[in-house]
PDB file of N, CA and C in Angstrom:
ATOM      1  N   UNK A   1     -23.525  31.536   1.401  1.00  0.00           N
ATOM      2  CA  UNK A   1     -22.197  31.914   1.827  1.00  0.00           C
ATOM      3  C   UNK A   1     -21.750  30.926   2.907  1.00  0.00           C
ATOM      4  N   UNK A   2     -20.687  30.377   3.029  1.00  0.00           N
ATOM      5  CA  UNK A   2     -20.291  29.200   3.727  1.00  0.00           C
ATOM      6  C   UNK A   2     -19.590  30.322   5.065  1.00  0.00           C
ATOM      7  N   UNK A   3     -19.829  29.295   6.415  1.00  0.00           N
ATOM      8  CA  UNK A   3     -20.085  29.787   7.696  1.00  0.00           C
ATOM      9  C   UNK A   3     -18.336  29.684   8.053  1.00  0.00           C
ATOM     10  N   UNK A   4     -18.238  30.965   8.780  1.00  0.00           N
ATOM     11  CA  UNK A   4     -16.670  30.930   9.021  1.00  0.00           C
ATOM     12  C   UNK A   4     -16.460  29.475  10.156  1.00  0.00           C
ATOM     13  N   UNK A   5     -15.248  29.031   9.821  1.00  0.00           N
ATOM     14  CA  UNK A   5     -14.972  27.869  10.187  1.00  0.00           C
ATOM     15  C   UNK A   5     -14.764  28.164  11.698  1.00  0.00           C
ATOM     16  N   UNK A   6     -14.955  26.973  12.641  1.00  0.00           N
ATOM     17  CA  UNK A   6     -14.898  27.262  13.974  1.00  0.00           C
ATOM     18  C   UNK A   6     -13.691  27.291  14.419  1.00  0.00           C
ATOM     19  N   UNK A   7     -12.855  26.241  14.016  1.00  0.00           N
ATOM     20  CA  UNK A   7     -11.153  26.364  14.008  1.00  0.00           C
ATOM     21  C   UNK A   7     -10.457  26.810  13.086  1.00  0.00           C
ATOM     22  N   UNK A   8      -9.312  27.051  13.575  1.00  0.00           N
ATOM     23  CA  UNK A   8      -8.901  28.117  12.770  1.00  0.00           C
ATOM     24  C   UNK A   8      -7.852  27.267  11.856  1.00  0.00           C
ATOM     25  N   UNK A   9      -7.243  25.832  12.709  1.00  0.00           N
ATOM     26  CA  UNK A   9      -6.192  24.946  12.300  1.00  0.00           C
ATOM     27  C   UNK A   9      -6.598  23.647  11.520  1.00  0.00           C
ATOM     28  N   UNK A  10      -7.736  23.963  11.281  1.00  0.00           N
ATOM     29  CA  UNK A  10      -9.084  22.534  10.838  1.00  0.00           C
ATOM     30  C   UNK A  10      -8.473  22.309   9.064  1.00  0.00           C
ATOM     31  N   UNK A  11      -8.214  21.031   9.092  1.00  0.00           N
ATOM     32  CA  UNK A  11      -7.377  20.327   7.842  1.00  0.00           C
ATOM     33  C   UNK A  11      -8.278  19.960   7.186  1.00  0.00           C
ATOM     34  N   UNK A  12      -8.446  19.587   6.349  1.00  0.00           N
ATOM     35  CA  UNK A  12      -9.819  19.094   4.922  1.00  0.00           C
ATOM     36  C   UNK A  12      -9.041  17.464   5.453  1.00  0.00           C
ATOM     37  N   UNK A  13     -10.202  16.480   5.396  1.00  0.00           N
ATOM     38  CA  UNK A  13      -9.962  15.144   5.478  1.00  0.00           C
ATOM     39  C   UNK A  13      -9.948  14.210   4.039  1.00  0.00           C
ATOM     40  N   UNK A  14      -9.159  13.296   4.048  1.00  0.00           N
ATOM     41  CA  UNK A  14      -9.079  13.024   2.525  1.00  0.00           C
ATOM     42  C   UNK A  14     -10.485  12.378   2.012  1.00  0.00           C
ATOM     43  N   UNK A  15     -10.545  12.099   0.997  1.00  0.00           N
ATOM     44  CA  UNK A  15     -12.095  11.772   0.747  1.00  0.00           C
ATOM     45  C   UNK A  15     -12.137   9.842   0.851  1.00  0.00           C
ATOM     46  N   UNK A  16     -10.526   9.439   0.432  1.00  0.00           N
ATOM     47  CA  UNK A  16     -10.491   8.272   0.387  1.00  0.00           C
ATOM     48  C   UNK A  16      -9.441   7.876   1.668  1.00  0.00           C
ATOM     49  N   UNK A  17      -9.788   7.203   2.244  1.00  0.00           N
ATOM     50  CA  UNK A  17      -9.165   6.834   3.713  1.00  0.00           C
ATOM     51  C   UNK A  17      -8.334   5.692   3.070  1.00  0.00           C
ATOM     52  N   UNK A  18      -8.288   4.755   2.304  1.00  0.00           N
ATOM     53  CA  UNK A  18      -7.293   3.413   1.823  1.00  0.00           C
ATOM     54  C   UNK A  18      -6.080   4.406   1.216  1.00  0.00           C
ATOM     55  N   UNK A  19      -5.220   3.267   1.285  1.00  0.00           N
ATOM     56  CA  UNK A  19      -3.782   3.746   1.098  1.00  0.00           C
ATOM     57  C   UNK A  19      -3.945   3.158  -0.128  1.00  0.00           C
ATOM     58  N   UNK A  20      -3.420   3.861  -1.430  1.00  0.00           N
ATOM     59  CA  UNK A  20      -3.325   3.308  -2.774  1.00  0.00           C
ATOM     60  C   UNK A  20      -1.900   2.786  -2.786  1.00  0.00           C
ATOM     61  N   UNK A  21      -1.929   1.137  -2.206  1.00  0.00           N
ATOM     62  CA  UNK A  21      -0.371   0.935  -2.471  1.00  0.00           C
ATOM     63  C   UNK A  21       0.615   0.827  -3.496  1.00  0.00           C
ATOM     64  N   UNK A  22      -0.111   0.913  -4.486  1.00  0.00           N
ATOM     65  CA  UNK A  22       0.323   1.406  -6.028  1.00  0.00           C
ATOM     66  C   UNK A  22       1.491   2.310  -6.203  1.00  0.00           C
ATOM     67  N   UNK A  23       0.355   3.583  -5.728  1.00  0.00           N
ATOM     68  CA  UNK A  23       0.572   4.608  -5.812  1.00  0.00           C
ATOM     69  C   UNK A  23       1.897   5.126  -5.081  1.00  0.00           C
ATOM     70  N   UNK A  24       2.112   4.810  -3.680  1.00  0.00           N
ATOM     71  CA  UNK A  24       2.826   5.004  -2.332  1.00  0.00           C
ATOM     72  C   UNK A  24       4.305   4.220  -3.090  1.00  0.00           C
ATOM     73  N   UNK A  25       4.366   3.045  -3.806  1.00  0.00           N
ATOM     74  CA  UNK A  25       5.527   2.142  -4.747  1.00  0.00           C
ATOM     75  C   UNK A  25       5.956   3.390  -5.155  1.00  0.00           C
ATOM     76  N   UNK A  26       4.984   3.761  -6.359  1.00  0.00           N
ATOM     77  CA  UNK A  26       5.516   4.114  -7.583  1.00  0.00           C
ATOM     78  C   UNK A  26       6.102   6.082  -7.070  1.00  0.00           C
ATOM     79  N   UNK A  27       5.499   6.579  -5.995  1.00  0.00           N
ATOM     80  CA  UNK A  27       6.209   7.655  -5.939  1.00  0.00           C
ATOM     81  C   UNK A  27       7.867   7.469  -5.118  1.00  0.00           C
ATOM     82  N   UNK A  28       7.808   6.438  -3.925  1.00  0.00           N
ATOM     83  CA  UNK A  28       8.466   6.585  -3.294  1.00  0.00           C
ATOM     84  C   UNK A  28       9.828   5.940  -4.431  1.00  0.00           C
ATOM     85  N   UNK A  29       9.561   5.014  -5.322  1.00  0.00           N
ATOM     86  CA  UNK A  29      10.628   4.716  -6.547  1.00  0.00           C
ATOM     87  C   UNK A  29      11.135   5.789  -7.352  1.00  0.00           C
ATOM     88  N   UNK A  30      10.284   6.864  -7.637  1.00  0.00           N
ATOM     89  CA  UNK A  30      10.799   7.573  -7.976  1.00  0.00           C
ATOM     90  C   UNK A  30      11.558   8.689  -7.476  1.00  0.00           C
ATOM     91  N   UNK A  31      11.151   9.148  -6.159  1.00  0.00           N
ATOM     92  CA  UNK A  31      11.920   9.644  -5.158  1.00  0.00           C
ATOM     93  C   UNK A  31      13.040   9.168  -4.895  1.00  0.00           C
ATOM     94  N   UNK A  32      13.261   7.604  -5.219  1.00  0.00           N
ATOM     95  CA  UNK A  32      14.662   6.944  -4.828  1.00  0.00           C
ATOM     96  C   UNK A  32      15.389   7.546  -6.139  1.00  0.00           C
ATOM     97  N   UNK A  33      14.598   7.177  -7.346  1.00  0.00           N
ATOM     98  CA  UNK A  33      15.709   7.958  -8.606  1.00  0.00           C
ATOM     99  C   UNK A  33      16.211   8.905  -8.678  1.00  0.00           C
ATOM    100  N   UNK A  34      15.507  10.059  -7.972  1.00  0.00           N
ATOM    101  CA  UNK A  34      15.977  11.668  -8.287  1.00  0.00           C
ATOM    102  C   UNK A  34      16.818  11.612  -6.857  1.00  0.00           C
ATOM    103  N   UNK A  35      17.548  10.774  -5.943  1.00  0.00           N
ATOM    104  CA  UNK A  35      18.138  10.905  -5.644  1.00  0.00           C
ATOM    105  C   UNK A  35      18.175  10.562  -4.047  1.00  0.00           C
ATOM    106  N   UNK A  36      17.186  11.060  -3.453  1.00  0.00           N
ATOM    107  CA  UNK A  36      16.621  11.195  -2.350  1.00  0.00           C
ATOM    108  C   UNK A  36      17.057   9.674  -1.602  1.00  0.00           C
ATOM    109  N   UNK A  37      17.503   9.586  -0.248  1.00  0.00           N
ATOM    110  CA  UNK A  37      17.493   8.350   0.343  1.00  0.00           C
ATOM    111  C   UNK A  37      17.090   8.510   2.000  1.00  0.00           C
ATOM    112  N   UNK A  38      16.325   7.678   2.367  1.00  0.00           N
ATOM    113  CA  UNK A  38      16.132   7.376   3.747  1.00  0.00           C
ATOM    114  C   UNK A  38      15.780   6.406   3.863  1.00  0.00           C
ATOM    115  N   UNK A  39      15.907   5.911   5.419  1.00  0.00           N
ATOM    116  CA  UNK A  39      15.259   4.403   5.652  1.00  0.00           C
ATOM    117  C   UNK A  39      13.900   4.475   5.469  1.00  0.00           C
ATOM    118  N   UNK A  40      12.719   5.025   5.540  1.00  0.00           N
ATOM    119  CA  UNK A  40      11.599   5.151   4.718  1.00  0.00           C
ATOM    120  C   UNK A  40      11.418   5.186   3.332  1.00  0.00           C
ATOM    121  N   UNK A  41      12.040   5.418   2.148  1.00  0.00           N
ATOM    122  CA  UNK A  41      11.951   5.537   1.206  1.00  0.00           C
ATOM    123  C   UNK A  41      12.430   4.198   0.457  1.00  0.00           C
ATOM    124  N   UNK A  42      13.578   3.654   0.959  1.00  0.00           N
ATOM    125  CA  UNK A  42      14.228   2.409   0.819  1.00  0.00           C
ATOM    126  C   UNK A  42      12.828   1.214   0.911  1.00  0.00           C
ATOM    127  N   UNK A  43      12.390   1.507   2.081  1.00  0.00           N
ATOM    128  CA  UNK A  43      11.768   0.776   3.165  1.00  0.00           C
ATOM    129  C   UNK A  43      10.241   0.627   1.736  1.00  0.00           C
ATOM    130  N   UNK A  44      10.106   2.143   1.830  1.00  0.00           N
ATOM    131  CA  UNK A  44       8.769   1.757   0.694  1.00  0.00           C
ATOM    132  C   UNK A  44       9.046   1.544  -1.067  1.00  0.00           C
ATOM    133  N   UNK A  45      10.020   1.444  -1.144  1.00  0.00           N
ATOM    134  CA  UNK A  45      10.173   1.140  -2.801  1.00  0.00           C
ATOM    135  C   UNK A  45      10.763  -0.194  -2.934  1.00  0.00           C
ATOM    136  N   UNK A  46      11.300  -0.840  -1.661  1.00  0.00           N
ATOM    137  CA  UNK A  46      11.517  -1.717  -1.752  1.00  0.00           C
ATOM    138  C   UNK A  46      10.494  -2.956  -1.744  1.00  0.00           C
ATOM    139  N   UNK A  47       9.183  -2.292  -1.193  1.00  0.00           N
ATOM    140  CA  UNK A  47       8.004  -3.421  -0.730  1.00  0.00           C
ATOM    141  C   UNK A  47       7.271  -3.597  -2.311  1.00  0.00           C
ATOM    142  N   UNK A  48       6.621  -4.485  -2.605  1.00  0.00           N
ATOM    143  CA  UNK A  48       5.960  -4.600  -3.665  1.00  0.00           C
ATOM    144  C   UNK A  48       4.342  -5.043  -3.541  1.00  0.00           C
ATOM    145  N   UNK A  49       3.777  -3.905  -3.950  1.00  0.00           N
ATOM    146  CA  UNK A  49       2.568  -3.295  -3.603  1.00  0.00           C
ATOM    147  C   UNK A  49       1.697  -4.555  -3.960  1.00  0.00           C
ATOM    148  N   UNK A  50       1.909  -5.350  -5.338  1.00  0.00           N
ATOM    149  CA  UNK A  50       1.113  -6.792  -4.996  1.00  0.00           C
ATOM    150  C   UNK A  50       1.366  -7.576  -3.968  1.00  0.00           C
ATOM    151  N   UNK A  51       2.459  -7.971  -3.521  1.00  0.00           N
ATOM    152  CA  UNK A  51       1.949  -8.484  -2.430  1.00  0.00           C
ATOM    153  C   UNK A  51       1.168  -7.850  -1.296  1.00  0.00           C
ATOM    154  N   UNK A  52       1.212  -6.459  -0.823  1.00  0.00           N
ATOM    155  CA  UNK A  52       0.497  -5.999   0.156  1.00  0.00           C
ATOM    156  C   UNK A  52      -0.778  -5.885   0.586  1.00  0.00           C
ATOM    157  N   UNK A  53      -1.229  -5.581  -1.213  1.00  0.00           N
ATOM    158  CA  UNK A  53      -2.463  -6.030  -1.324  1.00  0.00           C
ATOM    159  C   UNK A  53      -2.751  -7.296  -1.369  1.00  0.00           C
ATOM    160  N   UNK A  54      -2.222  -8.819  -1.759  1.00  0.00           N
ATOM    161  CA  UNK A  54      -2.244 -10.147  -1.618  1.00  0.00           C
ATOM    162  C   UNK A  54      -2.754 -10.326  -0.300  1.00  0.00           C
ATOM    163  N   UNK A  55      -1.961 -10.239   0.522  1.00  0.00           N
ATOM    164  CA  UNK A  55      -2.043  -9.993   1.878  1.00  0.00           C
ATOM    165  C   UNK A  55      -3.409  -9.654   2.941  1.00  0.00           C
ATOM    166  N   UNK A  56      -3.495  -8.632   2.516  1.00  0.00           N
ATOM    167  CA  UNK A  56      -4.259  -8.067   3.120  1.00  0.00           C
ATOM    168  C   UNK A  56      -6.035  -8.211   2.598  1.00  0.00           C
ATOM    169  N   UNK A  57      -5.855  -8.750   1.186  1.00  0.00           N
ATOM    170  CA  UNK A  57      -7.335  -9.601   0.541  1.00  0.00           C
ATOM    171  C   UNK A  57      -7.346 -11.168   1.620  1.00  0.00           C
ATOM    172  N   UNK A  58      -6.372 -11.442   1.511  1.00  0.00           N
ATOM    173  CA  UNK A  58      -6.331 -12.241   2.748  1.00  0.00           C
ATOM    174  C   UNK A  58      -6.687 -12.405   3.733  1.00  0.00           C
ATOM    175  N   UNK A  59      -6.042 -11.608   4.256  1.00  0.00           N
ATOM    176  CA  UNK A  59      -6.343 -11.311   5.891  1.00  0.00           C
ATOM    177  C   UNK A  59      -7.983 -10.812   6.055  1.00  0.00           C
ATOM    178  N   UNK A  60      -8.106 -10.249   5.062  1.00  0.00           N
ATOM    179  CA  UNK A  60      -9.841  -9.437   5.055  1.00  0.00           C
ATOM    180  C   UNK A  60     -10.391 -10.950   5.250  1.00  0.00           C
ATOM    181  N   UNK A  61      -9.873 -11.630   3.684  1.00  0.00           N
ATOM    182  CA  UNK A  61     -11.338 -12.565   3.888  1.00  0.00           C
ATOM    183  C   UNK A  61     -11.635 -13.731   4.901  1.00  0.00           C
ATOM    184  N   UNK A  62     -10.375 -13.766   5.426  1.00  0.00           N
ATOM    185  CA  UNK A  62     -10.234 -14.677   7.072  1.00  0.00           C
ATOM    186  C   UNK A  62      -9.411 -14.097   7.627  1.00  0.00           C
ATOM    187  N   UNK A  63     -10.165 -13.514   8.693  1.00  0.00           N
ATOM    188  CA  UNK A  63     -10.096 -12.906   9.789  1.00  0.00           C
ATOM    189  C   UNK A  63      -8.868 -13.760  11.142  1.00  0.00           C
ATOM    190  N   UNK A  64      -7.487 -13.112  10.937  1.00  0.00           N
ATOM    191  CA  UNK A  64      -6.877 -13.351  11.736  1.00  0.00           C
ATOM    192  C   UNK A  64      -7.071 -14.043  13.280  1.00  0.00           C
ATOM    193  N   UNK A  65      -7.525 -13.168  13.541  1.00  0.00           N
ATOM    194  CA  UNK A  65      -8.525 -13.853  14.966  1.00  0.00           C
ATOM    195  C   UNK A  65      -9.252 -15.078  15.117  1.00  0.00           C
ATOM    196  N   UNK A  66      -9.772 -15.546  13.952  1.00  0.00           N
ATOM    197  CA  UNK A  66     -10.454 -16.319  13.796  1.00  0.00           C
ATOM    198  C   UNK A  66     -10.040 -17.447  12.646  1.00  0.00           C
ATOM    199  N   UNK A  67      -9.101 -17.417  12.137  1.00  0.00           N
ATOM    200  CA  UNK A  67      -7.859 -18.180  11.266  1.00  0.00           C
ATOM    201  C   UNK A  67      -6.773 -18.501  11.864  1.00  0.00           C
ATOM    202  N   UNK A  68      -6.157 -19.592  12.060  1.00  0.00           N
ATOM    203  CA  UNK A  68      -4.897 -19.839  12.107  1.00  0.00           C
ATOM    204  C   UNK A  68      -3.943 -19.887  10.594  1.00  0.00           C
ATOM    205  N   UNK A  69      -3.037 -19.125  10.640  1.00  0.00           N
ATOM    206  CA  UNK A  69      -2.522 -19.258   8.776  1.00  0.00           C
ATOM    207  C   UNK A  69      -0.652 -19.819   9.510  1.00  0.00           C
ATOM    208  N   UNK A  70      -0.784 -21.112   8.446  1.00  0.00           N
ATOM    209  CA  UNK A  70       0.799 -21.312   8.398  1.00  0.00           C
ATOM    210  C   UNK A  70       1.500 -20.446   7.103  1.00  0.00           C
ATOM    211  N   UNK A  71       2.964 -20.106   8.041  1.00  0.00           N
ATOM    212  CA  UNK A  71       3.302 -18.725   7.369  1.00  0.00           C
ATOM    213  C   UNK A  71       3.885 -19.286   5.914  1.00  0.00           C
ATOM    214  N   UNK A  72       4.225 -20.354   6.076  1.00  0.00           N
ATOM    215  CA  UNK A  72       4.987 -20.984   4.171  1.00  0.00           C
ATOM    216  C   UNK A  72       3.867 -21.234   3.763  1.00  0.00           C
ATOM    217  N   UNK A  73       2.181 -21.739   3.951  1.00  0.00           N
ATOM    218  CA  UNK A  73       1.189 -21.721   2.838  1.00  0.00           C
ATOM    219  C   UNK A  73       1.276 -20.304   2.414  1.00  0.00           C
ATOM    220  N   UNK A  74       0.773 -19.040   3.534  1.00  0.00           N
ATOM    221  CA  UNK A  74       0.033 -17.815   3.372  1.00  0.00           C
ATOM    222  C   UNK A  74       1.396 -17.302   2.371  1.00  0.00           C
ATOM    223  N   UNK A  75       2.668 -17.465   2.400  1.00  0.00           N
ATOM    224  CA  UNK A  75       3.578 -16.789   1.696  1.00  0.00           C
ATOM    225  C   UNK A  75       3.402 -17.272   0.827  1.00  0.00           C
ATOM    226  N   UNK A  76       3.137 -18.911   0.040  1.00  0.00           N
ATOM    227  CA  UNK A  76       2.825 -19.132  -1.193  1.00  0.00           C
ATOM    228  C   UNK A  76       1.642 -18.672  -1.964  1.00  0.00           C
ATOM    229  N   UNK A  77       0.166 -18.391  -1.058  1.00  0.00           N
ATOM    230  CA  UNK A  77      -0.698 -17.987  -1.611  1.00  0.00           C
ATOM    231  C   UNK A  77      -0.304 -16.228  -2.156  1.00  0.00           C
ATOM    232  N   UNK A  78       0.421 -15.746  -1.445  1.00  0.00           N
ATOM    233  CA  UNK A  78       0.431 -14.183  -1.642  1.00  0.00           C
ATOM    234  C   UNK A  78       1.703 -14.310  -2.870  1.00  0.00           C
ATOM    235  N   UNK A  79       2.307 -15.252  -2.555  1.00  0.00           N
ATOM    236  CA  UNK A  79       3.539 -15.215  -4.234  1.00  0.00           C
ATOM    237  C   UNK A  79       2.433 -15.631  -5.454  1.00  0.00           C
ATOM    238  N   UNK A  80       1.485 -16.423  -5.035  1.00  0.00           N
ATOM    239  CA  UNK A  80       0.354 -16.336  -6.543  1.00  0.00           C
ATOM    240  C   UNK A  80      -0.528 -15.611  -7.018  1.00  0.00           C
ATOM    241  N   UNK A  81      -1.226 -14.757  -5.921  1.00  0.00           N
ATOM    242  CA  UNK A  81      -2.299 -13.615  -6.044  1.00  0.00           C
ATOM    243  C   UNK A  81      -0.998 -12.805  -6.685  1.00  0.00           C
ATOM    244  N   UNK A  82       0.209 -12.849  -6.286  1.00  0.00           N
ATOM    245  CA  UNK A  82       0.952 -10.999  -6.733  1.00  0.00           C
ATOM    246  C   UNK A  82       1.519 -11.394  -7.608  1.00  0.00           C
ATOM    247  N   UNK A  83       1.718 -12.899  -8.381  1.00  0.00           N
ATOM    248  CA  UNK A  83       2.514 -13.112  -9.771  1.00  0.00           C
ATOM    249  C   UNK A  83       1.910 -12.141 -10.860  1.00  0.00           C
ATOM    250  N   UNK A  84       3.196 -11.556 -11.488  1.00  0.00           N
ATOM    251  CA  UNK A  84       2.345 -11.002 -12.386  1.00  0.00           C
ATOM    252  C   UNK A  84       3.276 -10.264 -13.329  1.00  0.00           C
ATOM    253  N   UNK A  85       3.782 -10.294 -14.501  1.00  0.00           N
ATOM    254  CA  UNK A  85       4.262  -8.903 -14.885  1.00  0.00           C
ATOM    255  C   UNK A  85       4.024  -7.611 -15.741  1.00  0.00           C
ATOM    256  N   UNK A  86       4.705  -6.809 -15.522  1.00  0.00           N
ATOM    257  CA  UNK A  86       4.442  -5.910 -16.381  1.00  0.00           C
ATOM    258  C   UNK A  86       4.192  -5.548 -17.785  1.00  0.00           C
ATOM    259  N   UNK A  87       2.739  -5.080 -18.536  1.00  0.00           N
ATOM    260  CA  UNK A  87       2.901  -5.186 -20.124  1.00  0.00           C
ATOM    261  C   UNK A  87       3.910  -4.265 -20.516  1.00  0.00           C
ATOM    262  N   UNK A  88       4.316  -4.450 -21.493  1.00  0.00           N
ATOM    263  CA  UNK A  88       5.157  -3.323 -21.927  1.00  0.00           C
ATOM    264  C   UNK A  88       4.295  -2.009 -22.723  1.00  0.00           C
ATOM    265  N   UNK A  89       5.115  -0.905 -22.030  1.00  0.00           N
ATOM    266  CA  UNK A  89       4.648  -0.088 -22.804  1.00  0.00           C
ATOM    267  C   UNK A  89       4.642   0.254 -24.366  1.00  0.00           C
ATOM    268  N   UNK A  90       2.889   0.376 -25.217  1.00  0.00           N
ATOM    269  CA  UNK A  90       2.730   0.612 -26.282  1.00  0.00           C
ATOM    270  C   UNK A  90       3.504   1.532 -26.732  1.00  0.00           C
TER     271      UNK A  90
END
């Protein structure tokens, strides 16, 4: 029998701590369709989740701190990691 919880306001923690930026695109796009508008929603359907991840494979694998990045290479490398388009649906 599981032990009554010590708090009473205690939240379940997610199991995956990364942000699926996929995921965060594709709802907040659709939130823009059904109507919905804010500067957050704009803000996230407007970003495109390959580059974020481009980016940030980046930044992982050289360490800011310890990299100097000129910003017109790093923007060309992240326009080639995120080239890409969509298959069409079968």
């Amino acid at each position: 029998m599981p032990r009554d919880p010590q708090r009473k306001n205690r939240l379940p923690k997610p199991a995956n701590a990364a942000t699926d930026e996929g995921a965060v695109f594709e709802i907040a796009y659709l939130i823009r369709r059904l109507g919905f508008k804010s500067d957050e929603i704009i803000n996230l359907s407007g970003q495109s989740p390959n580059r974020l991840i481009a980016i940030q494979i980046l930044l992982y694998a050289r360490k800011s701190d310890r990299f100097n990045y000129n910003r017109l290479i790093l923007d060309s490398l992240v326009d080639i990691i995120s080239f890409g388009k969509a298959k069409d649906a079968l």
